[in-house]
C-alpha atoms as a PDB file:
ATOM      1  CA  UNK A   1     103.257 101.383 114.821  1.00  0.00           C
ATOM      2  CA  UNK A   2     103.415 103.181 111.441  1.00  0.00           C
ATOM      3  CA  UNK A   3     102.480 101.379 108.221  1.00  0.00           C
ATOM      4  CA  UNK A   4     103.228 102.657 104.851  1.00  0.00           C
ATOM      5  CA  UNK A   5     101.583 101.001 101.827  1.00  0.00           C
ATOM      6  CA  UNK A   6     103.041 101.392  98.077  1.00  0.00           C
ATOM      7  CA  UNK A   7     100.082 101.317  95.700  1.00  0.00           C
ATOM      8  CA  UNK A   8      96.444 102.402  96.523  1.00  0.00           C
ATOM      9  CA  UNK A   9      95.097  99.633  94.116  1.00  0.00           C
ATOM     10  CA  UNK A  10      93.102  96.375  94.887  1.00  0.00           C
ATOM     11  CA  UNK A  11      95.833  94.485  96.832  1.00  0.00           C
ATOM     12  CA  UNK A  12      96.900  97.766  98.394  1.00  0.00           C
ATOM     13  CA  UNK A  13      93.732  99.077  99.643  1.00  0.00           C
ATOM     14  CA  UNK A  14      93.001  95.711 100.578  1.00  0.00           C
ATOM     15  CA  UNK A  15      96.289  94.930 102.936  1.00  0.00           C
ATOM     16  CA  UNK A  16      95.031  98.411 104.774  1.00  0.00           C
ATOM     17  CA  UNK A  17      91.603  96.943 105.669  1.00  0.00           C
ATOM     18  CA  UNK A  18      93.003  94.429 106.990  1.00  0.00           C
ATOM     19  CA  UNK A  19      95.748  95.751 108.700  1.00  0.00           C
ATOM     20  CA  UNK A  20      93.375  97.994 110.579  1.00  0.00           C
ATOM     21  CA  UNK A  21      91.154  95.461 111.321  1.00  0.00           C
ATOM     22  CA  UNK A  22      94.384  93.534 112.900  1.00  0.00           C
ATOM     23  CA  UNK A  23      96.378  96.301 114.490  1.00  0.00           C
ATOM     24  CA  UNK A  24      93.753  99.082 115.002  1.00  0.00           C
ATOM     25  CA  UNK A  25      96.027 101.208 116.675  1.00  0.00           C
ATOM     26  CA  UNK A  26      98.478 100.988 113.886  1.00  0.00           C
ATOM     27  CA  UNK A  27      98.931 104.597 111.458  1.00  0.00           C
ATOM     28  CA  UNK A  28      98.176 103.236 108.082  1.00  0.00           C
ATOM     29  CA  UNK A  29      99.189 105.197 105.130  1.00  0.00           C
ATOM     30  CA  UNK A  30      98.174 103.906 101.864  1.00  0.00           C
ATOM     31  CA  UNK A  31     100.889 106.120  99.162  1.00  0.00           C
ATOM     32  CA  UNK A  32      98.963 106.318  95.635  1.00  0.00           C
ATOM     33  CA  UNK A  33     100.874 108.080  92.823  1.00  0.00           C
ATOM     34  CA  UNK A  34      97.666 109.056  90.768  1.00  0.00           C
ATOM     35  CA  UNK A  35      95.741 111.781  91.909  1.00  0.00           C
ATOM     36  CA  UNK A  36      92.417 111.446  93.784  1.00  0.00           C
ATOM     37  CA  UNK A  37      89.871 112.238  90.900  1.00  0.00           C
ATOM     38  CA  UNK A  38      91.640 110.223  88.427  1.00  0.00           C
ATOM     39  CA  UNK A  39      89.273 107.616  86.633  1.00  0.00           C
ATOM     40  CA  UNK A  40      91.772 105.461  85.337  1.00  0.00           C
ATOM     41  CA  UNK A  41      93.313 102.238  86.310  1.00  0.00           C
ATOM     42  CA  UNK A  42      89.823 100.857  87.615  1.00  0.00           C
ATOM     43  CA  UNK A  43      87.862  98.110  86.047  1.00  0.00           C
ATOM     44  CA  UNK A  44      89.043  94.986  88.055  1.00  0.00           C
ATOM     45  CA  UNK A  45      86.927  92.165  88.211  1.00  0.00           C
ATOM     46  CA  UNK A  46      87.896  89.313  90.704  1.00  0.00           C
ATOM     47  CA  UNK A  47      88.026  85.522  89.831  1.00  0.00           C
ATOM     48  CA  UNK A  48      85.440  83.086  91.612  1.00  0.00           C
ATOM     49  CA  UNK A  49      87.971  82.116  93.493  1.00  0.00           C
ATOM     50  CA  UNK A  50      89.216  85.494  94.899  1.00  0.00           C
ATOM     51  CA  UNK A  51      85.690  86.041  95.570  1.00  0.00           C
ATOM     52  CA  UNK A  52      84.712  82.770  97.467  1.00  0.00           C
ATOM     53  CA  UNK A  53      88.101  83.260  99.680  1.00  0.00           C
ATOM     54  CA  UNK A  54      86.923  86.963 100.619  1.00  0.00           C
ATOM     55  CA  UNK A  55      83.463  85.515 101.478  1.00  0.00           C
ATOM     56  CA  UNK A  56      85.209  82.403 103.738  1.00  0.00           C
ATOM     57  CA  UNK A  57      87.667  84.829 104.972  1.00  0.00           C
ATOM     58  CA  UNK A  58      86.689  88.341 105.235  1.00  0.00           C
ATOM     59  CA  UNK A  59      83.004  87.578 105.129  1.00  0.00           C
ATOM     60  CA  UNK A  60      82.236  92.055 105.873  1.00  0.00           C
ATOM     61  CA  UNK A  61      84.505  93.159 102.852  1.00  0.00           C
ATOM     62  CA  UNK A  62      82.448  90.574 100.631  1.00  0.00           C
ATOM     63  CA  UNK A  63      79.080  91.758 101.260  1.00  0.00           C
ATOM     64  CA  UNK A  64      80.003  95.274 100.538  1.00  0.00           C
END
């Protein structure tokens, strides 16, 4: 199965960990339109609550 994902961001790197994780056989290809040494556009900072479901849910991608 090939996967194509619009947006190398948060949510978009995000769906392709866990996409992988569920289908690891899958091609995952995570489309970003900036380029790869770009420093802009970073600077999120998740709410309690986006943190405490990625530690109930996803318990690996919270302790990194």
């Amino acid at each position: 199965m090939k996967i194509a994902i619009i947006g190398g961001g948060p949510a978009g790197l995000y769906a392709a960990i866990l996409l992988k994780k569920q289908r690891p056989q899958a091609d995952i290809t995570v489309h970003e339109r900036n380029r790869p040494d770009d420093t802009f556009g970073f600077g999120v900072v998740f709410s309690d609550a986006t943190l405490d479901n990625f530690e109930k849910y996803d318990l690996p991608s919270y302790q990194r």
